[in-house]
Structure formats: C-alpha cells, structure tokens
PDB file of N, CA and C in Angstrom:
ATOM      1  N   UNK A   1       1.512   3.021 -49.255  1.00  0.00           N
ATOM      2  CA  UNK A   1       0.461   2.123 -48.830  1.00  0.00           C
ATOM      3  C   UNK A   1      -0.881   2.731 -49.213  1.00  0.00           C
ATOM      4  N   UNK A   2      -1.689   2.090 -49.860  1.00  0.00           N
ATOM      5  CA  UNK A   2      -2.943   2.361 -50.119  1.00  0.00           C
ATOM      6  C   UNK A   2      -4.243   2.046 -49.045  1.00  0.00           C
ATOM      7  N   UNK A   3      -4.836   2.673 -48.706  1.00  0.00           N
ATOM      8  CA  UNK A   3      -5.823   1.949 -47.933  1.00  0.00           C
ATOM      9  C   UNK A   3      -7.136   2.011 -48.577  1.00  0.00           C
ATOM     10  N   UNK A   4      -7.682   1.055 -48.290  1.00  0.00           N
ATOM     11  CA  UNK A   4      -9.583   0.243 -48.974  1.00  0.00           C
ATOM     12  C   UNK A   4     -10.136   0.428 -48.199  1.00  0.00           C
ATOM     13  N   UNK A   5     -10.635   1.868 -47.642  1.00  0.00           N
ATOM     14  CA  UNK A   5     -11.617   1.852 -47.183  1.00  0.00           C
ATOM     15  C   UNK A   5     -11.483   1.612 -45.195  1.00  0.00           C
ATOM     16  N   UNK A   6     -11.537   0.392 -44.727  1.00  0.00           N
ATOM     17  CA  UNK A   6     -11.331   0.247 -43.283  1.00  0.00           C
ATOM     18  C   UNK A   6     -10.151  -0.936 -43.483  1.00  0.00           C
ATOM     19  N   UNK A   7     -10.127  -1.401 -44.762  1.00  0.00           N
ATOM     20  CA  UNK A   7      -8.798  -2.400 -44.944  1.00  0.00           C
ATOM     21  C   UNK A   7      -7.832  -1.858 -45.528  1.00  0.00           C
ATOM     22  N   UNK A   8      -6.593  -2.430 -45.278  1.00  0.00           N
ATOM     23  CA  UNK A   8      -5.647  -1.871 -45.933  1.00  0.00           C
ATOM     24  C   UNK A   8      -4.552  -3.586 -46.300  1.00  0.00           C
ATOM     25  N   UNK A   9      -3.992  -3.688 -47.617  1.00  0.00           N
ATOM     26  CA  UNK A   9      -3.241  -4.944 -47.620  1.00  0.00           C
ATOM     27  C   UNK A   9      -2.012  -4.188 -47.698  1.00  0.00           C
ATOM     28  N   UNK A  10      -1.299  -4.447 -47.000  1.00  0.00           N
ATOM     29  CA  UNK A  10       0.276  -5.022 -47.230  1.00  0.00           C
ATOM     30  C   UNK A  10       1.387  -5.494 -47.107  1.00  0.00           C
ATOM     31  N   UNK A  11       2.503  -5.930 -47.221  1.00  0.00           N
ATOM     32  CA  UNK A  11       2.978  -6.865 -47.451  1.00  0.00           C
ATOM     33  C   UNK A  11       4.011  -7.421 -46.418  1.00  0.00           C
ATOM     34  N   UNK A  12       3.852  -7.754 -45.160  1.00  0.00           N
ATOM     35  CA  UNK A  12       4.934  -7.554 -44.323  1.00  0.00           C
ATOM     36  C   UNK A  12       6.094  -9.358 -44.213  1.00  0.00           C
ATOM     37  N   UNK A  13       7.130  -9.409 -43.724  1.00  0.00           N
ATOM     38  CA  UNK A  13       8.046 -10.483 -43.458  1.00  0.00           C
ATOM     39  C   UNK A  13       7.777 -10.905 -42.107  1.00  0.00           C
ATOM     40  N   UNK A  14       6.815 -11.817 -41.957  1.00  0.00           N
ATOM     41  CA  UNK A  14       7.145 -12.472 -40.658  1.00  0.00           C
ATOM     42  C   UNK A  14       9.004 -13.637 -40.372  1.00  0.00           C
ATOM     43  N   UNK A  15       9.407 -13.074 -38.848  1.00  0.00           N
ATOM     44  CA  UNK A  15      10.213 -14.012 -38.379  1.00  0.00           C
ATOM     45  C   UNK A  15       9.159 -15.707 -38.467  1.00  0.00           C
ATOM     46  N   UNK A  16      10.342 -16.643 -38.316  1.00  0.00           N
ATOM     47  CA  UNK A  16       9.584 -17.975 -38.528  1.00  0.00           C
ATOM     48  C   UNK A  16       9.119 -18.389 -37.484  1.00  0.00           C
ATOM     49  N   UNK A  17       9.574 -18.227 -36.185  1.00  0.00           N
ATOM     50  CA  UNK A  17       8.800 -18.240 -35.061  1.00  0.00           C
ATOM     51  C   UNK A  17       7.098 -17.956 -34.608  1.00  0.00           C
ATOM     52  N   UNK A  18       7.136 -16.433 -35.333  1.00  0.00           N
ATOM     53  CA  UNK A  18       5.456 -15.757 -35.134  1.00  0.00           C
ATOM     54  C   UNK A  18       5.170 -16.803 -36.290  1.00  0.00           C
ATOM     55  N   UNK A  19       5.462 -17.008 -37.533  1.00  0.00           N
ATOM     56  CA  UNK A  19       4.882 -17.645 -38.570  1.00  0.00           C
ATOM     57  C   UNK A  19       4.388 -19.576 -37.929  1.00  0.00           C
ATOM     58  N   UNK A  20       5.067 -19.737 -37.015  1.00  0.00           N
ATOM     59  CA  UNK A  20       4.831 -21.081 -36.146  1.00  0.00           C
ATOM     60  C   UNK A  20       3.749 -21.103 -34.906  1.00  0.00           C
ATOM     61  N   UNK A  21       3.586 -19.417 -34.596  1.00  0.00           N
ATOM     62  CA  UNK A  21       3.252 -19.573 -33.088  1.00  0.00           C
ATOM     63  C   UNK A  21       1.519 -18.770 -33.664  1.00  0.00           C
ATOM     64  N   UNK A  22       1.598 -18.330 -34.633  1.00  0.00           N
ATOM     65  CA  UNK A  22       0.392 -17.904 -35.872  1.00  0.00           C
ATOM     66  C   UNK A  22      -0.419 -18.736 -35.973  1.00  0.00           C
ATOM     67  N   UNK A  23       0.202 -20.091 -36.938  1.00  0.00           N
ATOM     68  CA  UNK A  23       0.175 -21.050 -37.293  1.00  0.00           C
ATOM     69  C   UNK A  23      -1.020 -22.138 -36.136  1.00  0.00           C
ATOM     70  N   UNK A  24      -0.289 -22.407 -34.506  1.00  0.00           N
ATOM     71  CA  UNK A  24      -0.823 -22.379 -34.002  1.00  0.00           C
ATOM     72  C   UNK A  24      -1.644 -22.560 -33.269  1.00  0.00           C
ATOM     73  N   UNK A  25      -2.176 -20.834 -33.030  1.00  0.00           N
ATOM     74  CA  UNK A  25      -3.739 -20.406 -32.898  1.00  0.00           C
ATOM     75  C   UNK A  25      -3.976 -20.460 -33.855  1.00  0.00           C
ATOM     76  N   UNK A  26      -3.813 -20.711 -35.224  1.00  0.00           N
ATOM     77  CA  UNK A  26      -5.063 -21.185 -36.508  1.00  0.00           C
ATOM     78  C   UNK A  26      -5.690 -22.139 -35.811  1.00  0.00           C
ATOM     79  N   UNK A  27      -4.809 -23.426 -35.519  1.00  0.00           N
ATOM     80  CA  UNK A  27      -5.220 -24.592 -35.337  1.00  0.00           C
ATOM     81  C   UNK A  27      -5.619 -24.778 -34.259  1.00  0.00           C
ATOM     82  N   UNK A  28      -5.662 -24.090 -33.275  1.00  0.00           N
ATOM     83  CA  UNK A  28      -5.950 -24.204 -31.525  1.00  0.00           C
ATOM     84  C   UNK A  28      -7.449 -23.994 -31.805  1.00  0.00           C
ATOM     85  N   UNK A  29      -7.909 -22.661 -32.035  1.00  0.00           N
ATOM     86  CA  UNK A  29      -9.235 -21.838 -32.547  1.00  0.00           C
ATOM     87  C   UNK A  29      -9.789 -21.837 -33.938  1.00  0.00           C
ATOM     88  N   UNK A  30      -9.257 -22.116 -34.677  1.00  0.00           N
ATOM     89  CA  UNK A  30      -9.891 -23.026 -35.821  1.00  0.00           C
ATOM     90  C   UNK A  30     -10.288 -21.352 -36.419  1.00  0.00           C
ATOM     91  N   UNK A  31      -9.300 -20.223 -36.556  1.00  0.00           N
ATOM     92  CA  UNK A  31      -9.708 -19.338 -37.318  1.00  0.00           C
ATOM     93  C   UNK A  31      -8.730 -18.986 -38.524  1.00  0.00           C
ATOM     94  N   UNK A  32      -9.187 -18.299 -39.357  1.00  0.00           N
ATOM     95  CA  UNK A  32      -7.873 -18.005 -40.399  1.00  0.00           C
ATOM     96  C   UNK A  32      -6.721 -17.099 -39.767  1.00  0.00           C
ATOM     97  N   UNK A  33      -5.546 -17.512 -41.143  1.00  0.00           N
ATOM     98  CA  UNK A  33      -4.592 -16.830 -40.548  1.00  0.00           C
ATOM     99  C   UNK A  33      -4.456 -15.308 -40.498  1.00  0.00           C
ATOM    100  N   UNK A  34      -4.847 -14.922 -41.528  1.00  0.00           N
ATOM    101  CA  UNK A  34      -6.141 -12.956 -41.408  1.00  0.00           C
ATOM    102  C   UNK A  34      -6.363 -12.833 -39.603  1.00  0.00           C
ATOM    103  N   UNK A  35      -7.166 -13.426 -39.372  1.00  0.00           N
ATOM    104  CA  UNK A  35      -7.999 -13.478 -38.254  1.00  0.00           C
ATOM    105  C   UNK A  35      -6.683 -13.857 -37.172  1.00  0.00           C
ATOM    106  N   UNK A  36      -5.790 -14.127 -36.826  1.00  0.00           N
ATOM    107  CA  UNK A  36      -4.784 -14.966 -35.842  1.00  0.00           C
ATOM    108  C   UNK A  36      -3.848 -13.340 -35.829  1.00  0.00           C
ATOM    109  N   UNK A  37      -3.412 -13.223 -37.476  1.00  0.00           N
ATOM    110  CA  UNK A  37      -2.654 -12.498 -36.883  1.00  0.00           C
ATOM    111  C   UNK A  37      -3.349 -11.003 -36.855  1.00  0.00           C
ATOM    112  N   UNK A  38      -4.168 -10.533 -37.018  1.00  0.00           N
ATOM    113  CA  UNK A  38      -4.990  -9.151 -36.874  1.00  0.00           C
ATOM    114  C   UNK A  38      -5.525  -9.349 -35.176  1.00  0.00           C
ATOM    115  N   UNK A  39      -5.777 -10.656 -34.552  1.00  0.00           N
ATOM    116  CA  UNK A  39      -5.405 -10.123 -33.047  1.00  0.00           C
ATOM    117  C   UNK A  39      -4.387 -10.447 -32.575  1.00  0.00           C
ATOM    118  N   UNK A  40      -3.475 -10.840 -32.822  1.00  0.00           N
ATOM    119  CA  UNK A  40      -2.480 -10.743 -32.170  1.00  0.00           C
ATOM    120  C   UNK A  40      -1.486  -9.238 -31.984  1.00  0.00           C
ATOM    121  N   UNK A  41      -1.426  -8.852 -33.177  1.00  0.00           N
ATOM    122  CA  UNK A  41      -1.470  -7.487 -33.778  1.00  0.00           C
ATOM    123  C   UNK A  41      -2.226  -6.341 -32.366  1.00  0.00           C
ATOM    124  N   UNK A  42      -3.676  -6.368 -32.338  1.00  0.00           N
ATOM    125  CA  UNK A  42      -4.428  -6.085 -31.631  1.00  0.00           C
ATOM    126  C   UNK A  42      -4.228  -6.023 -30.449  1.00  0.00           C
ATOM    127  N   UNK A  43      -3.476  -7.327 -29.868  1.00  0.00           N
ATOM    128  CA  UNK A  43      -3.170  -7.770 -28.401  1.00  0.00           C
ATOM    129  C   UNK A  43      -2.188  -6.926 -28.431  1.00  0.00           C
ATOM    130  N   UNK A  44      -0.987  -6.945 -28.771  1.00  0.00           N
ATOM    131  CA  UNK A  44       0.166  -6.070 -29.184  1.00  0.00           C
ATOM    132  C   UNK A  44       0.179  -4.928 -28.733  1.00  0.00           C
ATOM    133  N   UNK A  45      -0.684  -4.360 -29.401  1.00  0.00           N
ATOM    134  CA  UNK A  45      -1.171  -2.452 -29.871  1.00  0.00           C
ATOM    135  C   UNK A  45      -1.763  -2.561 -28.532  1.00  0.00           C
ATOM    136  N   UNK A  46      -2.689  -3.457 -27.941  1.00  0.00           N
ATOM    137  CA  UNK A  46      -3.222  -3.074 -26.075  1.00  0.00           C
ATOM    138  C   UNK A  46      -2.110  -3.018 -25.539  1.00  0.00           C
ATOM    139  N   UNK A  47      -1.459  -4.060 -25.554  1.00  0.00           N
ATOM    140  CA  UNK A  47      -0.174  -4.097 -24.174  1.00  0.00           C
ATOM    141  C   UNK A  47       0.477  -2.624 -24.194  1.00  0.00           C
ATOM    142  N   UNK A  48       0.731  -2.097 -25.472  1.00  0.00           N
ATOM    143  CA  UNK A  48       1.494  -0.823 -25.515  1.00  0.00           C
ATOM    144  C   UNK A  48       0.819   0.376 -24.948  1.00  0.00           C
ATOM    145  N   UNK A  49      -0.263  -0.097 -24.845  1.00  0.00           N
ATOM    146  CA  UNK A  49      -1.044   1.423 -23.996  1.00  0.00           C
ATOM    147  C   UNK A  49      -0.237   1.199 -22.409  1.00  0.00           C
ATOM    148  N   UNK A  50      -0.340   2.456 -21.609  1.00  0.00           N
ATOM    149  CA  UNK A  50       0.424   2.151 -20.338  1.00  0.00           C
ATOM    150  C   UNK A  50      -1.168   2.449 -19.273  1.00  0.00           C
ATOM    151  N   UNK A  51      -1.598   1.573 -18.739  1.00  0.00           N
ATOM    152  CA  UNK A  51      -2.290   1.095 -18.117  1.00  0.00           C
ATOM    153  C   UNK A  51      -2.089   2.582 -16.875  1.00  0.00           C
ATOM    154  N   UNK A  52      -3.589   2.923 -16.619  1.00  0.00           N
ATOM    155  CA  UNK A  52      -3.718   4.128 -15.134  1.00  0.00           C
ATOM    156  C   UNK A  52      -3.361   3.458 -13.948  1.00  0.00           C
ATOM    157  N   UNK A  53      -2.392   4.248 -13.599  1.00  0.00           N
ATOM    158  CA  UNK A  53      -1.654   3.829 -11.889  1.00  0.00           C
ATOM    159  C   UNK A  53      -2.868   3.568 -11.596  1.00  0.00           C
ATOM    160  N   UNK A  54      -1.900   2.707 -10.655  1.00  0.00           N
ATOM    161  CA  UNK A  54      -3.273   2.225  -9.433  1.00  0.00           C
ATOM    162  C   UNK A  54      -2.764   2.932  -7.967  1.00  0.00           C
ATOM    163  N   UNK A  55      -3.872   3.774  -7.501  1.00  0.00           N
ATOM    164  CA  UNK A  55      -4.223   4.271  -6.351  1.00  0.00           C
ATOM    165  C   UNK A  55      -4.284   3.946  -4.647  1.00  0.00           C
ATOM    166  N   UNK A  56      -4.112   3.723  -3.607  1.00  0.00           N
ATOM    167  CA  UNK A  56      -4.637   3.232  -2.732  1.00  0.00           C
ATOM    168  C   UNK A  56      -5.096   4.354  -1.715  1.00  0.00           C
ATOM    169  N   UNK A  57      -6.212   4.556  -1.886  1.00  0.00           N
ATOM    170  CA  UNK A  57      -6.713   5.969  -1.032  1.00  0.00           C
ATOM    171  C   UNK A  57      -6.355   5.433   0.535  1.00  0.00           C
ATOM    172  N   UNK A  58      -5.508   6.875   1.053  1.00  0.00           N
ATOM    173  CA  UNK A  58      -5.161   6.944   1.956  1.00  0.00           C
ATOM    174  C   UNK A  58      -6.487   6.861   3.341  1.00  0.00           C
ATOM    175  N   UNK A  59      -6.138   6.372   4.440  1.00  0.00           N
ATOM    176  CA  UNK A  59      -7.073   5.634   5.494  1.00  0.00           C
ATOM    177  C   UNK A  59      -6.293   6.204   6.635  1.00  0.00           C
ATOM    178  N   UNK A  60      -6.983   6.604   7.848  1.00  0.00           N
ATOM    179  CA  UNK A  60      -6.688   6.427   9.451  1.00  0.00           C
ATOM    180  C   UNK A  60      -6.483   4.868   9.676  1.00  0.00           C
ATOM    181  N   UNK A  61      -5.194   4.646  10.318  1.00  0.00           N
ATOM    182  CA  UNK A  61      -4.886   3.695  10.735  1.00  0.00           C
ATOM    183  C   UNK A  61      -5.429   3.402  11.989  1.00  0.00           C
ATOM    184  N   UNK A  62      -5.490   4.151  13.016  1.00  0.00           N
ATOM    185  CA  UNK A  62      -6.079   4.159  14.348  1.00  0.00           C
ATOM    186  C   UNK A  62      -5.031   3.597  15.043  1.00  0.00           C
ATOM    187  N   UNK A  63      -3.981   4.556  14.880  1.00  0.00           N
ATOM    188  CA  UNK A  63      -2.994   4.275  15.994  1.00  0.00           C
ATOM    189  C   UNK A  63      -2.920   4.565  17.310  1.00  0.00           C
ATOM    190  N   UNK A  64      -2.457   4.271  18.174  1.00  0.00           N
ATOM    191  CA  UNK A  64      -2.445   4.461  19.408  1.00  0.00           C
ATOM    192  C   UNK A  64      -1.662   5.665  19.761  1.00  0.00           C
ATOM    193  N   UNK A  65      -1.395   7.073  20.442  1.00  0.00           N
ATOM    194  CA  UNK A  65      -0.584   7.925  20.450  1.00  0.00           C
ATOM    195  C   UNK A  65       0.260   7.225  20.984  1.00  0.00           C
ATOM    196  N   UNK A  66       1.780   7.519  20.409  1.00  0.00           N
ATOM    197  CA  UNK A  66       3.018   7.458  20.685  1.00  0.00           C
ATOM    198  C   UNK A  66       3.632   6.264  19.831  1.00  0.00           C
ATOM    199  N   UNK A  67       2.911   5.561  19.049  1.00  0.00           N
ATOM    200  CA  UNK A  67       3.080   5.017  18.150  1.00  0.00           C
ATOM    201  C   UNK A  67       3.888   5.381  16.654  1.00  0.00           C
ATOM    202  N   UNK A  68       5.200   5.609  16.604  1.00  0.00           N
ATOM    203  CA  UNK A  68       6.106   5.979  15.876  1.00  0.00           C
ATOM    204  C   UNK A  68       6.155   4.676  14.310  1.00  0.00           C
ATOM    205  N   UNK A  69       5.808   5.435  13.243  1.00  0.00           N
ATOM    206  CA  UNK A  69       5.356   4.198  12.343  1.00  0.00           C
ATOM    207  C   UNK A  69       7.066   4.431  11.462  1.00  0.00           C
ATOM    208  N   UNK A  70       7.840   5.511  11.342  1.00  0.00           N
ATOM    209  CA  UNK A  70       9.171   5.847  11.171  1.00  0.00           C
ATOM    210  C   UNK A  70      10.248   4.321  11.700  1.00  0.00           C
ATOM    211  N   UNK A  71       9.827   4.192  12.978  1.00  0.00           N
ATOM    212  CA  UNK A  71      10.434   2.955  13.458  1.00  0.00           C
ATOM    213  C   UNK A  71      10.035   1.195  13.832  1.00  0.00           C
ATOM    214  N   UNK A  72       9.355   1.190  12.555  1.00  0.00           N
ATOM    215  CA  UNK A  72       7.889   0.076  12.787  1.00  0.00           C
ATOM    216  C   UNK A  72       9.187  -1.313  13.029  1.00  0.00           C
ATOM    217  N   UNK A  73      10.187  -0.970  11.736  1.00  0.00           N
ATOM    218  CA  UNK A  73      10.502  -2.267  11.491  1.00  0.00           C
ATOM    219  C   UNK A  73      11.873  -2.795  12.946  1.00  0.00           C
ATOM    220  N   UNK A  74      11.920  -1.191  13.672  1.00  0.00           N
ATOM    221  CA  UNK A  74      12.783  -1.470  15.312  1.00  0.00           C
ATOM    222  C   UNK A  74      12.274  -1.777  16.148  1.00  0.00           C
ATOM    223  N   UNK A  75      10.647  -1.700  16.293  1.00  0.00           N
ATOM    224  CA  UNK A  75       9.550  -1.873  16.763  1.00  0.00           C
ATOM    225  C   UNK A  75       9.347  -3.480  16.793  1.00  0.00           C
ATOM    226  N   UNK A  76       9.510  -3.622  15.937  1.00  0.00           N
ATOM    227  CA  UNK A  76       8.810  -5.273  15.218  1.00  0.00           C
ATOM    228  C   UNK A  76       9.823  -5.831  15.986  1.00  0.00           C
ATOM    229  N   UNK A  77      11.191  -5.649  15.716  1.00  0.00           N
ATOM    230  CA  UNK A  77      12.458  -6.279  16.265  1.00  0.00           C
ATOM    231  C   UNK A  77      12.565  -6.447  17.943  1.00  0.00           C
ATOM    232  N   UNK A  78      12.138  -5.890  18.418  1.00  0.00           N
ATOM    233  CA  UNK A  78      12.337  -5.590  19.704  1.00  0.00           C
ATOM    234  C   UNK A  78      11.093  -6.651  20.232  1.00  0.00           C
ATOM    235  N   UNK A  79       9.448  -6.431  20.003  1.00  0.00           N
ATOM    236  CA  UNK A  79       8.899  -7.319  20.153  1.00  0.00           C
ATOM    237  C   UNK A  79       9.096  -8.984  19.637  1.00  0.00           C
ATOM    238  N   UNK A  80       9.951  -8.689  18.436  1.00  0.00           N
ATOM    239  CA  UNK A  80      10.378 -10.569  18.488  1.00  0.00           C
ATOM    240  C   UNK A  80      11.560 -10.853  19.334  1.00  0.00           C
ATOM    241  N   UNK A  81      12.275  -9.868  20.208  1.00  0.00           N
ATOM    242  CA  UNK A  81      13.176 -10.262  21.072  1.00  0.00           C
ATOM    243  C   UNK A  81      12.591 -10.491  22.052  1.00  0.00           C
ATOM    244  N   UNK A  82      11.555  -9.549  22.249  1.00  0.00           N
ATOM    245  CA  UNK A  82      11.047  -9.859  23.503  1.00  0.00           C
ATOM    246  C   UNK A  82      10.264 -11.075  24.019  1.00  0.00           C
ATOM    247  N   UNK A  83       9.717 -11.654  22.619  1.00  0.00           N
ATOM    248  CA  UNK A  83       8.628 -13.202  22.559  1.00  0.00           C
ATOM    249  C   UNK A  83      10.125 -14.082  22.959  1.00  0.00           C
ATOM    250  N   UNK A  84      11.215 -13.989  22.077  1.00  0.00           N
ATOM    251  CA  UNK A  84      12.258 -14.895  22.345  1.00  0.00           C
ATOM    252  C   UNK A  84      12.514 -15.084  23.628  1.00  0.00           C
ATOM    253  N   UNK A  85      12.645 -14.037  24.656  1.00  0.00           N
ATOM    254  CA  UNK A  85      13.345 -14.033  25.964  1.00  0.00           C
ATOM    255  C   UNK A  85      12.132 -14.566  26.343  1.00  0.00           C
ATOM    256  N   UNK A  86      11.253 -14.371  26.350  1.00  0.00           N
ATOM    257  CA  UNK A  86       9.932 -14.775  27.253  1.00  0.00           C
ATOM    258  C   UNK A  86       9.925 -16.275  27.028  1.00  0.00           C
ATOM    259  N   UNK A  87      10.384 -16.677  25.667  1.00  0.00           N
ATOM    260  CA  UNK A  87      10.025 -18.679  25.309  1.00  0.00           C
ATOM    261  C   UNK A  87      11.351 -19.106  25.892  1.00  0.00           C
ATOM    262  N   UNK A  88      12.431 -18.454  26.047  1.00  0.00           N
ATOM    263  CA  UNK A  88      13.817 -18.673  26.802  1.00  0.00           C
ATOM    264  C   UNK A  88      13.429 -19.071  28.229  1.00  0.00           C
ATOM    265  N   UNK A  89      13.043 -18.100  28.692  1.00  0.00           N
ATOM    266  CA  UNK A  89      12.421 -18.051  30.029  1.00  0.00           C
ATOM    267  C   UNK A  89      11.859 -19.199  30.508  1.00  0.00           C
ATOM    268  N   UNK A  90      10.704 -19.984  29.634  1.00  0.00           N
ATOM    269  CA  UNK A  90       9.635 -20.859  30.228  1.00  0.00           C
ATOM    270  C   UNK A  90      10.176 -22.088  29.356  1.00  0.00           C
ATOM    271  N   UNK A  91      11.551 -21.889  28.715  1.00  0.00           N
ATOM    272  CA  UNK A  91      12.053 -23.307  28.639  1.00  0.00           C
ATOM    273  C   UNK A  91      12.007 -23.614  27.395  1.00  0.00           C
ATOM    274  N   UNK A  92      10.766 -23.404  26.710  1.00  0.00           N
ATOM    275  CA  UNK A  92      10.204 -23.641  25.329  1.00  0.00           C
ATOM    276  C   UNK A  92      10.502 -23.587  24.318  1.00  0.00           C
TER     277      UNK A  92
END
C-alpha cells in the first residue's frame, strides 16, 4: 500500500449489504460515497475504543445504627409481610 501524503487509495470488497446501507446515507445526507464510507469507517474505529468505567463515588448513607445492609433484601421481606398482616387485619 502506498500512501499520498494524509490519503491513501486502496482497493477494498465491500459485502452487498454495507454497499446498500452506504448507498443510503449517500442519499439520506446528500454526501459522496468517499465521504459515507470514511465515516462510517470512523464510527467503527470509535466504537472499538473501550470507553473509561464509570465510577460512582462512594457516599454516607446515614444509616441508622443497627441497620444491617448484608440483610436489606430479608429486611424488605419482612416489612412487606408486615404491611400485608396489617391490610389483613383492617379488612382491606
């Protein structure tokens, strides 16, 4: 492969699909097909970068002492038994 400078031509086989879905965005955006497929290309080459984790800086919750967060989801359970017996109770 030779390269010109910041261009380089050569010669690749598109599947007929990209050659349809190319095709297009010619006609969607009204640009050449140079231009369609050099960003798509572009779009491509971004997606492949792997994007910086995302973080969630740790916070005080402001729990109450004795508040066991190990057993939140036996916790949770117990208070929806307990709403149940209470709407049992008053009929509801």
């Amino acid at each position: 492969m030779r390269c010109y400078g910041a261009f380089m031509r050569t010669t690749v086989t598109l599947d007929e699909d990209v050659v349809a879905g190319l095709r297009e965005v010619v006609r969607e955006r009204g640009v050449s097909f140079k231009e369609a497929l050099n960003g798509a290309v572009r779009a491509g080459l971004g997606a492949a970068t792997s994007p910086r984790p995302y973080r969630v800086p740790a916070r005080r919750m402001g729990l109450r002492p004795g508040v066991d967060l190990d057993h939140a989801l036996a916790l949770a359970g117990q208070l929806e038994d307990d709403e149940l017996i209470r709407r049992l109770a008053r009929g509801t």
